[in-house]
Structure formats: C-alpha cells, structure tokens
PDB file of N, CA and C in Angstrom:
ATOM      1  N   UNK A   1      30.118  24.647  91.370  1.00  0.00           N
ATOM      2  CA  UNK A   1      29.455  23.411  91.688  1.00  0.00           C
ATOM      3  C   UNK A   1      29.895  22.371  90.671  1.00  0.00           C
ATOM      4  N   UNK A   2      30.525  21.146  90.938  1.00  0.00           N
ATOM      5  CA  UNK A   2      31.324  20.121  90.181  1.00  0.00           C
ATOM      6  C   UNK A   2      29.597  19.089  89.669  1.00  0.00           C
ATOM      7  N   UNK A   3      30.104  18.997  88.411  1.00  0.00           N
ATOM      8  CA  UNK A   3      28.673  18.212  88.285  1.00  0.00           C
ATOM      9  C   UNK A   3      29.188  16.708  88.955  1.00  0.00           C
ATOM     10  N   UNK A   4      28.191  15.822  89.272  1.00  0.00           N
ATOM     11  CA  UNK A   4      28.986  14.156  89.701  1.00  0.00           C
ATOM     12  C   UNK A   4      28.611  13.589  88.229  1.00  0.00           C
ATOM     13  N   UNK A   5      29.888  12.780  88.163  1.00  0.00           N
ATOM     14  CA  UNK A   5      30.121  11.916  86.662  1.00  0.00           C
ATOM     15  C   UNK A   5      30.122  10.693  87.254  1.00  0.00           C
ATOM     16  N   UNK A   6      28.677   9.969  86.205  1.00  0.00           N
ATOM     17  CA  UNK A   6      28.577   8.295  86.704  1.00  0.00           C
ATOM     18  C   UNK A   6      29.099   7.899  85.774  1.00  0.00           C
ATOM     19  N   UNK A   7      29.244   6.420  85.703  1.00  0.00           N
ATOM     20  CA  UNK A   7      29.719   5.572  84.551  1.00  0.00           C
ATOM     21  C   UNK A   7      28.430   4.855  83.891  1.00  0.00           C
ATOM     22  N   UNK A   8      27.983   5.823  83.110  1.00  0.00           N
ATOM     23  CA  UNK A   8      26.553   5.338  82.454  1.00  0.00           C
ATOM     24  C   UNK A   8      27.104   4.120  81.445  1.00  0.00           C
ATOM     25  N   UNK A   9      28.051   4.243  80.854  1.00  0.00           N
ATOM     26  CA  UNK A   9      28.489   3.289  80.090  1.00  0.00           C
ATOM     27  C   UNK A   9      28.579   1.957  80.528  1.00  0.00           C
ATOM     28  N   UNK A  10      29.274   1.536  81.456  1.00  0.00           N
ATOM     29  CA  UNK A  10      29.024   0.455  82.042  1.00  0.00           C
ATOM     30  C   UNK A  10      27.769   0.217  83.238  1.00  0.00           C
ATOM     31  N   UNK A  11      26.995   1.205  83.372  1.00  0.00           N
ATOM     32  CA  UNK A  11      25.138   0.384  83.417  1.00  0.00           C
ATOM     33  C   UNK A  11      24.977   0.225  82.480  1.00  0.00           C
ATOM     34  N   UNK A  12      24.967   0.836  81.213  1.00  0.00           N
ATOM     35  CA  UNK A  12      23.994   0.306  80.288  1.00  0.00           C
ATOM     36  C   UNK A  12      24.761  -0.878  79.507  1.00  0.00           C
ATOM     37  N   UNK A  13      26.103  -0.939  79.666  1.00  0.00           N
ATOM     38  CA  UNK A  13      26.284  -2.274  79.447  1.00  0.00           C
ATOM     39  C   UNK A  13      25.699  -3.798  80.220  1.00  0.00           C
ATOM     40  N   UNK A  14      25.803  -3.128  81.769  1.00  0.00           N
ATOM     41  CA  UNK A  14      25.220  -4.309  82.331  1.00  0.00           C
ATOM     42  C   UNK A  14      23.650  -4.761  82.112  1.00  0.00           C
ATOM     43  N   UNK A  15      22.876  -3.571  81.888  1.00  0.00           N
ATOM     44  CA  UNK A  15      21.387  -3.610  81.387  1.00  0.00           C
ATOM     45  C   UNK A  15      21.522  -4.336  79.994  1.00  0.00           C
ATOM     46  N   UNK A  16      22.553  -4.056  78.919  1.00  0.00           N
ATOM     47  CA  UNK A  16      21.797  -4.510  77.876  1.00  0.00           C
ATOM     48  C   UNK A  16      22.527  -6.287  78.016  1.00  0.00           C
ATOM     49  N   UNK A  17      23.412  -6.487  78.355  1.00  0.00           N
ATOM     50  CA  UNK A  17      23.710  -7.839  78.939  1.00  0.00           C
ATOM     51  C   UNK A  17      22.657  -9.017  79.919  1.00  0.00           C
ATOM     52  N   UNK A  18      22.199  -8.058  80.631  1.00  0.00           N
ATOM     53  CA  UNK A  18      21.101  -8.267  81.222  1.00  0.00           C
ATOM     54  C   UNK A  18      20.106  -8.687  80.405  1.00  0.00           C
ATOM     55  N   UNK A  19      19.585  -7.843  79.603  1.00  0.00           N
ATOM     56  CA  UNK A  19      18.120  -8.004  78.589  1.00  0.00           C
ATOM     57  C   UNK A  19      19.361  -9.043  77.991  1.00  0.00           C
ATOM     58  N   UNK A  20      19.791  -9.349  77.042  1.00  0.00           N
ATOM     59  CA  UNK A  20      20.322  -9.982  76.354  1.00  0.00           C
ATOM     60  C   UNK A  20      20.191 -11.320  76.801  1.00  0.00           C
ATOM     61  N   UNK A  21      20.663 -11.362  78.729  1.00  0.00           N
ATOM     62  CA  UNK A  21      20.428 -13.272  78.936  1.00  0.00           C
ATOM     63  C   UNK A  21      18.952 -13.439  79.324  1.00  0.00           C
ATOM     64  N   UNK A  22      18.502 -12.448  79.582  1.00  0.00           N
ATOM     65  CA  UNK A  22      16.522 -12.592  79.534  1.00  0.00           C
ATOM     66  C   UNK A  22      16.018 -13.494  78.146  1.00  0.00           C
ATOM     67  N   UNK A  23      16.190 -12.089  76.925  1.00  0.00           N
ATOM     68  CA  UNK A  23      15.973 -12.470  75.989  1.00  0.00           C
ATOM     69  C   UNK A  23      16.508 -14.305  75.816  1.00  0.00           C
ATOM     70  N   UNK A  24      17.721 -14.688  75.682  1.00  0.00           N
ATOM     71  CA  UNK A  24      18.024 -15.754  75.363  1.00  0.00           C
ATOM     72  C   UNK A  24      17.563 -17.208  76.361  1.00  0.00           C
ATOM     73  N   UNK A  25      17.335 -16.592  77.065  1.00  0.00           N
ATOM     74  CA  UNK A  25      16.607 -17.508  78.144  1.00  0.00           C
ATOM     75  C   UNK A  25      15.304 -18.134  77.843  1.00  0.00           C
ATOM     76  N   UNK A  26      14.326 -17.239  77.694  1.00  0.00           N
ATOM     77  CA  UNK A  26      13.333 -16.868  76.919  1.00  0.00           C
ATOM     78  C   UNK A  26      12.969 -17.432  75.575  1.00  0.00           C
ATOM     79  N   UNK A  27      13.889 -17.625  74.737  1.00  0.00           N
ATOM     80  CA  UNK A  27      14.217 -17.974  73.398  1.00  0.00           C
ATOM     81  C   UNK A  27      14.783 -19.513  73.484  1.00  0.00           C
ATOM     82  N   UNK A  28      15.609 -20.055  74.654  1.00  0.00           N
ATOM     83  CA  UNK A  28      15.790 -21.012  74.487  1.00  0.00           C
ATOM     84  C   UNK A  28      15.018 -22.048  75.376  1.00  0.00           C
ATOM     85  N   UNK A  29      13.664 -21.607  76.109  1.00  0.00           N
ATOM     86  CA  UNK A  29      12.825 -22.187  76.737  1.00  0.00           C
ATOM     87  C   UNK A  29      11.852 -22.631  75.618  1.00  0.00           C
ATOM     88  N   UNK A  30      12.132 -21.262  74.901  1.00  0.00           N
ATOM     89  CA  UNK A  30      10.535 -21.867  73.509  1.00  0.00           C
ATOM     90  C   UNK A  30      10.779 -22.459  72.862  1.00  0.00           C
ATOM     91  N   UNK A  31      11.955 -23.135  72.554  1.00  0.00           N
ATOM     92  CA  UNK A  31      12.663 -23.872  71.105  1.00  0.00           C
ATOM     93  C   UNK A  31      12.777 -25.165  72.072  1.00  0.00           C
ATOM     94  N   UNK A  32      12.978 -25.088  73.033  1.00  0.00           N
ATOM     95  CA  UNK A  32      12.760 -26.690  73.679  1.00  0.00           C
ATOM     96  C   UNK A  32      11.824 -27.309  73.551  1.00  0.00           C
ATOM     97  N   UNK A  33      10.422 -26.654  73.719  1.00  0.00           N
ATOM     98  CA  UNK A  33       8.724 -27.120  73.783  1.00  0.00           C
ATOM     99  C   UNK A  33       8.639 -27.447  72.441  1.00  0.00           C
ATOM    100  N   UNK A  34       9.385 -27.202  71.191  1.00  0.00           N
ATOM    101  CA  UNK A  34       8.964 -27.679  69.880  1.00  0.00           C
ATOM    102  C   UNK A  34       8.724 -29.036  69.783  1.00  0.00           C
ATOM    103  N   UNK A  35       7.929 -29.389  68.445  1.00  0.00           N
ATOM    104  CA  UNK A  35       7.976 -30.702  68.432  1.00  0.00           C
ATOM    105  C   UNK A  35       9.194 -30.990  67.007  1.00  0.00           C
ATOM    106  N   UNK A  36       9.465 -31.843  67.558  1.00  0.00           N
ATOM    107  CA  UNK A  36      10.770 -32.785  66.452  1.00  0.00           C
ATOM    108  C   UNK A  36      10.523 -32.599  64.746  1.00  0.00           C
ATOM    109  N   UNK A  37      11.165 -32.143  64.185  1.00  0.00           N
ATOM    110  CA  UNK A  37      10.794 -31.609  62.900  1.00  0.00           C
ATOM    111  C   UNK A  37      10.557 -33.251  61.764  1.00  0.00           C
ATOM    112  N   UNK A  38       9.172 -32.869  61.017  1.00  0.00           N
ATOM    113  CA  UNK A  38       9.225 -34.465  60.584  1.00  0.00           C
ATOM    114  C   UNK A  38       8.597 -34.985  60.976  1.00  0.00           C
ATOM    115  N   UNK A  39       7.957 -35.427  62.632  1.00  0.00           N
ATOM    116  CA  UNK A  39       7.416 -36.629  62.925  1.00  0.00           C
ATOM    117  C   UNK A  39       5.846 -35.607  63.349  1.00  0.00           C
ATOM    118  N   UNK A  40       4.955 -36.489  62.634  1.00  0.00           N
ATOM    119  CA  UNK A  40       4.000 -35.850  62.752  1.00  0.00           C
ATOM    120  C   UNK A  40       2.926 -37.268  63.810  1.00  0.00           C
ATOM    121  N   UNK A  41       2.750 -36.214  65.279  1.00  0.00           N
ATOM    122  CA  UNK A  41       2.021 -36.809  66.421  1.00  0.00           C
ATOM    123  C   UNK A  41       0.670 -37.243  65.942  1.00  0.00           C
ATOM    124  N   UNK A  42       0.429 -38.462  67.012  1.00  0.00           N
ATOM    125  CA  UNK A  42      -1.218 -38.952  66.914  1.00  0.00           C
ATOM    126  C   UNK A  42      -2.000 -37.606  67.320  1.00  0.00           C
ATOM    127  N   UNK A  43      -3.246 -37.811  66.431  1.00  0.00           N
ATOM    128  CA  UNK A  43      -4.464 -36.413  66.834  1.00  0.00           C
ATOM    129  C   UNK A  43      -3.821 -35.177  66.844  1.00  0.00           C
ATOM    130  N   UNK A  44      -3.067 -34.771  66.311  1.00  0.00           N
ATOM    131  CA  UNK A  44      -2.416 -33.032  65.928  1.00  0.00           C
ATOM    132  C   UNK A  44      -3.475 -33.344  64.213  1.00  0.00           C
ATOM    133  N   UNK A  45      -3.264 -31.527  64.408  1.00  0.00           N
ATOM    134  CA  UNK A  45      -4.388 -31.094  63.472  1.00  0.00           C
ATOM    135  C   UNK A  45      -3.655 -31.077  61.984  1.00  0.00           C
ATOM    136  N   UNK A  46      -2.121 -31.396  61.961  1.00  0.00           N
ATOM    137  CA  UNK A  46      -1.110 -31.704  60.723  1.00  0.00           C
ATOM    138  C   UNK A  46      -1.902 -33.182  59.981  1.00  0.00           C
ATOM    139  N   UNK A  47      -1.723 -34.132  61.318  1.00  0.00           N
ATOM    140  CA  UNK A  47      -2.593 -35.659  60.565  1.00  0.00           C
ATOM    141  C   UNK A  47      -3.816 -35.316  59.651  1.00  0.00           C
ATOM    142  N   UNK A  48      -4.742 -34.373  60.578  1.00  0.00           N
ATOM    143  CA  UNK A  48      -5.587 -34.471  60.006  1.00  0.00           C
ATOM    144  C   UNK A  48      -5.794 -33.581  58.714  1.00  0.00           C
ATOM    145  N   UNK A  49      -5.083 -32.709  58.568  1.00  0.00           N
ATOM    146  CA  UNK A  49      -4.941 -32.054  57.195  1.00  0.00           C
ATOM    147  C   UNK A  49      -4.620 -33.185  56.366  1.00  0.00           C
ATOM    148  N   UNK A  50      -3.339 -33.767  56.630  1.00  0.00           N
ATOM    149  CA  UNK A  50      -3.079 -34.656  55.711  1.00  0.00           C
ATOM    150  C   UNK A  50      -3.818 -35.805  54.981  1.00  0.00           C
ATOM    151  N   UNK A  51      -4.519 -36.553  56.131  1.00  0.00           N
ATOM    152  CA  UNK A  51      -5.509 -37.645  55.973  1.00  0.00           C
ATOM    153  C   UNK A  51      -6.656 -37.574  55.528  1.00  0.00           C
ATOM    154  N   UNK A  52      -7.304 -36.194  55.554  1.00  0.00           N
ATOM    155  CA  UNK A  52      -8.474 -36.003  55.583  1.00  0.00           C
ATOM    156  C   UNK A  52      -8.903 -35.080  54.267  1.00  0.00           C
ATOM    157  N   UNK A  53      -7.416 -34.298  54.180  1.00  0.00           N
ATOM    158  CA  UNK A  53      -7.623 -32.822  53.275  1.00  0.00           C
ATOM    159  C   UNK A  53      -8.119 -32.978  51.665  1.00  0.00           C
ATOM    160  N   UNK A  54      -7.793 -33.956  50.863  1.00  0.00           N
ATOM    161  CA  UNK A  54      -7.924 -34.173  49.996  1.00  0.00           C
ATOM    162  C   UNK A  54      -9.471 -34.635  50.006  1.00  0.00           C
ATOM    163  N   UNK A  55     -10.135 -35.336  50.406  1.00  0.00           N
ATOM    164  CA  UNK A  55     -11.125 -36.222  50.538  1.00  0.00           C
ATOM    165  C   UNK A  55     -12.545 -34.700  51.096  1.00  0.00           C
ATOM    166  N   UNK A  56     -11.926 -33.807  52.186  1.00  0.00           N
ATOM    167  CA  UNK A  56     -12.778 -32.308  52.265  1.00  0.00           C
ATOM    168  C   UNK A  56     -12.839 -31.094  51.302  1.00  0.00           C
ATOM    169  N   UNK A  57     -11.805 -31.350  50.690  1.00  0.00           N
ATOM    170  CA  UNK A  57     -11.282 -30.133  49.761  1.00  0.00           C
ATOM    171  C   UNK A  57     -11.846 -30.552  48.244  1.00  0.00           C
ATOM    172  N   UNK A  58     -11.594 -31.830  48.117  1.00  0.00           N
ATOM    173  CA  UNK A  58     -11.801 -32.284  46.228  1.00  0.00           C
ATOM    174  C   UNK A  58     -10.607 -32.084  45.817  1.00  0.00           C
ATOM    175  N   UNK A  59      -9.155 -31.366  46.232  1.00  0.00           N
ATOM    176  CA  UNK A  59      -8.075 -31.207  45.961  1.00  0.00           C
ATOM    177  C   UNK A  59      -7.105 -32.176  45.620  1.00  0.00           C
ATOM    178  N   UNK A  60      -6.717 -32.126  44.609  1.00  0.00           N
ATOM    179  CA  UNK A  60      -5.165 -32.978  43.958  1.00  0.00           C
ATOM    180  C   UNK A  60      -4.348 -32.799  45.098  1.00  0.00           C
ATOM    181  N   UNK A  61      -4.325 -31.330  44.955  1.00  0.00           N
ATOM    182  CA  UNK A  61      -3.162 -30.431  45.444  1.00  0.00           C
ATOM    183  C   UNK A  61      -3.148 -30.627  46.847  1.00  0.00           C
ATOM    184  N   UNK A  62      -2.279 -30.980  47.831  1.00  0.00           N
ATOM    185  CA  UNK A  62      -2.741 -31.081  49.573  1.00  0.00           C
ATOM    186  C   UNK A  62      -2.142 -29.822  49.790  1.00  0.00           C
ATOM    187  N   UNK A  63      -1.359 -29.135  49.447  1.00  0.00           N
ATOM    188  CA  UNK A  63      -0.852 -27.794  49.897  1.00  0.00           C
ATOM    189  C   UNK A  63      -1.711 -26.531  49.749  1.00  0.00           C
ATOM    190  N   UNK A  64      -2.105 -27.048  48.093  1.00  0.00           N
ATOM    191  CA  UNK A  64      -3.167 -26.085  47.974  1.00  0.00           C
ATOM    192  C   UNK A  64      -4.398 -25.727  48.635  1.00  0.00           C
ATOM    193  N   UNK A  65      -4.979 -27.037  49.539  1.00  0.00           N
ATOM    194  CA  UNK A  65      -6.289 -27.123  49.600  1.00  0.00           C
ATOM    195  C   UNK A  65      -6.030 -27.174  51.410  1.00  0.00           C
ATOM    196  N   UNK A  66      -4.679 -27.113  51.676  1.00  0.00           N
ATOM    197  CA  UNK A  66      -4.441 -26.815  53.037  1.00  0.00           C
ATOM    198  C   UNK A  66      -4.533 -24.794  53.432  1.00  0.00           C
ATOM    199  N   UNK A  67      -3.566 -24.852  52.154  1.00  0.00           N
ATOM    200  CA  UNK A  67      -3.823 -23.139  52.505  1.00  0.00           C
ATOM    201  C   UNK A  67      -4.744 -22.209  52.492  1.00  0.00           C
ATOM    202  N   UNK A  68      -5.394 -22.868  51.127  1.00  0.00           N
ATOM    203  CA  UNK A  68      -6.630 -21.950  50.805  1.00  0.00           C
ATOM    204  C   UNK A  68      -8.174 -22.634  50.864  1.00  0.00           C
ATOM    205  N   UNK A  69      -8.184 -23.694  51.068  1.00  0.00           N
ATOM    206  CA  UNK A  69      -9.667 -24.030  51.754  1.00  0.00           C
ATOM    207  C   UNK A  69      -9.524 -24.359  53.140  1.00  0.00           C
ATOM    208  N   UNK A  70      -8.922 -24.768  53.928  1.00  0.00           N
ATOM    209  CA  UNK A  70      -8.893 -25.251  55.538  1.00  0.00           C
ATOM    210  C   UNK A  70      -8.406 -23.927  56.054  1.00  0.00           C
ATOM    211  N   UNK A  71      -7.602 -23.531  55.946  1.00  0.00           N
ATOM    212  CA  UNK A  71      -7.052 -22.126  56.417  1.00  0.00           C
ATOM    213  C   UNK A  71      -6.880 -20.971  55.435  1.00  0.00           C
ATOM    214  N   UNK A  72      -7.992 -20.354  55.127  1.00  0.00           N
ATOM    215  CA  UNK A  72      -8.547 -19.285  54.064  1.00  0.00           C
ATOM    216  C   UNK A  72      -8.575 -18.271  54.822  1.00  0.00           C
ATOM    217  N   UNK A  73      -9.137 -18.151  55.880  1.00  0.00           N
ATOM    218  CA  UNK A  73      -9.250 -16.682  56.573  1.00  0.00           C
ATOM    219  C   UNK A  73      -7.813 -16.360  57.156  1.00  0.00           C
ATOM    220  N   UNK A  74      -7.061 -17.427  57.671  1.00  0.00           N
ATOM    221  CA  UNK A  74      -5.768 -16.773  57.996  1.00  0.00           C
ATOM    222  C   UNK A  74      -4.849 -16.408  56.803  1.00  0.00           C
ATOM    223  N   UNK A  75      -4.874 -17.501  55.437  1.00  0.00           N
ATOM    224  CA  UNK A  75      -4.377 -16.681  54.304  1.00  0.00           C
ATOM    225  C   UNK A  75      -4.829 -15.487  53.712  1.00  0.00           C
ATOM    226  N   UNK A  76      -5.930 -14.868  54.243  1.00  0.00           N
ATOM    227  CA  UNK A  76      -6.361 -13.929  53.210  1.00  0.00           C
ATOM    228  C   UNK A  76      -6.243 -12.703  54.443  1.00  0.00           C
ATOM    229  N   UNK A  77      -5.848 -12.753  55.415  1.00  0.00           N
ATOM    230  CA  UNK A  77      -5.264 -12.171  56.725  1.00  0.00           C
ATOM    231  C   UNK A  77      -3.991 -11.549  56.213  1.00  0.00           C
ATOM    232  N   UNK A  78      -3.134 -12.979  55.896  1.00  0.00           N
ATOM    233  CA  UNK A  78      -2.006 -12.565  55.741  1.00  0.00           C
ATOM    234  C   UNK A  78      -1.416 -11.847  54.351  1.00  0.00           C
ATOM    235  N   UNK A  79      -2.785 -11.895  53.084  1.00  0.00           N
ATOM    236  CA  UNK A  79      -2.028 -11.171  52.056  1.00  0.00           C
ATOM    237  C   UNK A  79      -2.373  -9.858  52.640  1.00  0.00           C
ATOM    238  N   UNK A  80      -3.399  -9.662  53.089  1.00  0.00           N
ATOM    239  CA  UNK A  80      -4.011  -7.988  53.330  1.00  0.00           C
ATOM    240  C   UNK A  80      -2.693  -7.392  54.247  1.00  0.00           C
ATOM    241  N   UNK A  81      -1.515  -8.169  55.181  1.00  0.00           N
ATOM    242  CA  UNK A  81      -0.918  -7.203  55.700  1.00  0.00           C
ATOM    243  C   UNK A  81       0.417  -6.969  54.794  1.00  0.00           C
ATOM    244  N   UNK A  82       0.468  -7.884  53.932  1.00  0.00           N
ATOM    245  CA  UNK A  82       1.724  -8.211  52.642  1.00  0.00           C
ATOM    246  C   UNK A  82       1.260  -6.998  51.740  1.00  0.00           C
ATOM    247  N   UNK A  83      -0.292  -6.814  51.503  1.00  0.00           N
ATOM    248  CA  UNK A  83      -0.237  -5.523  50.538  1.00  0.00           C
ATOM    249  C   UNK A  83      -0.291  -4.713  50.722  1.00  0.00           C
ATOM    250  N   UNK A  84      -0.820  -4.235  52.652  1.00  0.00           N
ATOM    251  CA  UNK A  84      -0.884  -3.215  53.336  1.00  0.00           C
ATOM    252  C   UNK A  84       0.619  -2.753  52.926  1.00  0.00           C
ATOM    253  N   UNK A  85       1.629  -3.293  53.754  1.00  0.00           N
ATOM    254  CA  UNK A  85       3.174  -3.370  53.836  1.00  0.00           C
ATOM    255  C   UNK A  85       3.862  -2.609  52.152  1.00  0.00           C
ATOM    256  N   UNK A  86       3.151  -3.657  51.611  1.00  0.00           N
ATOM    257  CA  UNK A  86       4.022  -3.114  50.292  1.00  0.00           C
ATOM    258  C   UNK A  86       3.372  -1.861  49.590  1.00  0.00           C
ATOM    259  N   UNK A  87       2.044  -1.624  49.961  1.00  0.00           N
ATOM    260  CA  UNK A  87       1.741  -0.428  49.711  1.00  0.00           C
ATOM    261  C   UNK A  87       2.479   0.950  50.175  1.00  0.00           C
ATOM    262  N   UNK A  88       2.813   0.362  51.564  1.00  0.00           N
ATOM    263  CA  UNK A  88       3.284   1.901  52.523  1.00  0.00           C
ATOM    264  C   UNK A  88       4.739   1.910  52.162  1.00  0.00           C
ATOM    265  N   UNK A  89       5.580   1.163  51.445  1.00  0.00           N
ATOM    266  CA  UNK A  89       6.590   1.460  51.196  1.00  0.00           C
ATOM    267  C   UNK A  89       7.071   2.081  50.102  1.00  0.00           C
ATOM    268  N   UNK A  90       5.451   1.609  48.801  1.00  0.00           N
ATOM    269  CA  UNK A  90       5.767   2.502  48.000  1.00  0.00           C
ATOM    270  C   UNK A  90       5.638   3.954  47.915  1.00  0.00           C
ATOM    271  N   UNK A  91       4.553   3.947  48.845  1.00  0.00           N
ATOM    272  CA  UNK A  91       3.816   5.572  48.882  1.00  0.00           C
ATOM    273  C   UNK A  91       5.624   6.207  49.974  1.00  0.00           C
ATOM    274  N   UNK A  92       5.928   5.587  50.958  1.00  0.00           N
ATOM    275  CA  UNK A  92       6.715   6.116  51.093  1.00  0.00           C
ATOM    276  C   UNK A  92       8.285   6.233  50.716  1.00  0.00           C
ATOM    277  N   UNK A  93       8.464   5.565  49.445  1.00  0.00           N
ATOM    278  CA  UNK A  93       9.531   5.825  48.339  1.00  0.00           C
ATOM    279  C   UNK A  93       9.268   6.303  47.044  1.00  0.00           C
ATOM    280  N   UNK A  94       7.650   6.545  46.849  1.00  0.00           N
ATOM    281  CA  UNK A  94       7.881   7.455  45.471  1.00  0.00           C
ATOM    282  C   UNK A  94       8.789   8.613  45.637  1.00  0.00           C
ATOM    283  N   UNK A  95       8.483   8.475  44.098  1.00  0.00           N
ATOM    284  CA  UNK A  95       9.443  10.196  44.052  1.00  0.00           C
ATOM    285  C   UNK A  95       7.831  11.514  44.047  1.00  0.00           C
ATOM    286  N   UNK A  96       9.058  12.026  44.347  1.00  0.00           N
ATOM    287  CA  UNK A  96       7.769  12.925  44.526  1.00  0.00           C
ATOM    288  C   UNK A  96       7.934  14.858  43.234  1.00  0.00           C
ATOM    289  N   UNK A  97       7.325  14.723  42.252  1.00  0.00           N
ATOM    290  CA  UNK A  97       7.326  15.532  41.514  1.00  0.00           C
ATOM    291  C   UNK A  97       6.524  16.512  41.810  1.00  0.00           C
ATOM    292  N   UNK A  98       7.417  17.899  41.785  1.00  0.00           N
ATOM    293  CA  UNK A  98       6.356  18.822  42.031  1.00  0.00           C
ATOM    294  C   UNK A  98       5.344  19.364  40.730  1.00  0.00           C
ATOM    295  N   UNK A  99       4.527  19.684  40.665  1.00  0.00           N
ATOM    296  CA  UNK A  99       3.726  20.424  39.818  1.00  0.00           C
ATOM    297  C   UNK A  99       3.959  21.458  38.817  1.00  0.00           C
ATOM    298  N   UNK A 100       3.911  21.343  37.892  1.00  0.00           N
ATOM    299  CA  UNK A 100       4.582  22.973  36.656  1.00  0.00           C
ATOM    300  C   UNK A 100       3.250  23.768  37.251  1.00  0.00           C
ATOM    301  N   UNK A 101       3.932  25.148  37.385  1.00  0.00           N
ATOM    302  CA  UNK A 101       2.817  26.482  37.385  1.00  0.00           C
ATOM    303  C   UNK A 101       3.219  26.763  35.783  1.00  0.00           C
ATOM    304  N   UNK A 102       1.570  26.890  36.160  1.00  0.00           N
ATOM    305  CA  UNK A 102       1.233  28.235  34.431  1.00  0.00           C
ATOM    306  C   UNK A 102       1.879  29.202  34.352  1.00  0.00           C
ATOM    307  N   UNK A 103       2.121  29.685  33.062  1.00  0.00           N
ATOM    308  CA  UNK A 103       2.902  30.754  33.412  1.00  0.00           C
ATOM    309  C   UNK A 103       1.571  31.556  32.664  1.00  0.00           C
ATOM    310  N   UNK A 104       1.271  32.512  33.499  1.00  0.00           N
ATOM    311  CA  UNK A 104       0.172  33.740  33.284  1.00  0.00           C
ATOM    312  C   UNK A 104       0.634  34.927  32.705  1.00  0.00           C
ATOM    313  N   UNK A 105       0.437  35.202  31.290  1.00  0.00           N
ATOM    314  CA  UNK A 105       0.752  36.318  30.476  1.00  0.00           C
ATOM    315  C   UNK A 105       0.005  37.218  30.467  1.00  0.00           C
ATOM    316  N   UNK A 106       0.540  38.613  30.838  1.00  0.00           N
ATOM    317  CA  UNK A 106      -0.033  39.709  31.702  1.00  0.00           C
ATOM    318  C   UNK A 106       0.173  40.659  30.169  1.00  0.00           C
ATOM    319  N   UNK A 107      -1.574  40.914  29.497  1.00  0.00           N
ATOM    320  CA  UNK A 107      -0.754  41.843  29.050  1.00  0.00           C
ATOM    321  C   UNK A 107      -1.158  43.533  29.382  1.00  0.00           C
ATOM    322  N   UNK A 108      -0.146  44.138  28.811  1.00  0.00           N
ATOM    323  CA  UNK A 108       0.144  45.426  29.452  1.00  0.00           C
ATOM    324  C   UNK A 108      -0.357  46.722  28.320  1.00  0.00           C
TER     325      UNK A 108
END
C-alpha cells in the first residue's frame, strides 16, 4: 500500500502567507485610526491632564503627578506584573545547589 505524499510545504506556506496579510491588514487598519503624534485634540483626557494636573495634584512635576496621582491604580497594576515577571525569571534561572549529606559515623 503506497502511502499518498501531499505537498504540506507549500500549504503551509500559503497559510502562513495568508496569516501574514491578515495580520498586516489588521495592523495597518489600527495605525491609521491614530491620532497625529504632538497635536493634542479639544476635550481628550491628555488636555486635561495637562491643564488641570498641576492645580489637582499640588505637583511641580506634571509627569509625576500624571502617573502616580491621576493614574495610580494602573501604575501600581503595572509594577505588580514587572515584579511578578522579574521574579519568575529569577526563580527560573537560579542555580540550583544541591544539599551536603551528613556523613554518619557508624561505629563498629
């Protein structure tokens, strides 16, 4: 019984060509909807950080008092997955030492 030989190689070329103009399709629909880097729109919530932030915060700092008093719960979101992350990489790159056994003197 002859096994039948497909040309898997060229489906899965056409599949990953496929995903590939999805993907980029996809990618270049969302980068169109951006807004213009720089120009900051009437009533977006950027103005009002800016205009407002110093004067809610008590802050010198507008960066400071953007990150960590107006948006505090999403910064403190984002260190917990930064230390989650860097935790699991250390636990999974220590070295790992095994243990000395006693040595138990038997006497005779």
């Amino acid at each position: 019984m002859k096994a039948v030989q497909h040309n898997s190689f060229k489906d899965q070329k056409v599949i990953v060509i496929g995903l590939l103009a999805v993907f980029a399709s996809v990618l270049f629909y969302s980068v169109s909807g951006l807004h213009v880097f720089g120009v900051i729109e009437k009533g977006s919530v950027s103005e009002q950080y800016l205009l407002e932030g110093s004067n809610l915060t008590g802050s010198t700092n507008i960066v400071n008092s953007i990150v960590w008093d107006l948006r505090g719960f999403d910064t403190m979101g984002e260190e917990i997955v930064f230390f989650t992350a860097a935790l699991g990489v250390a636990l999974a790159t220590r070295r790992m030492v095994p243990k000395k056994k006693k040595k138990v003197k038997v006497k005779v």
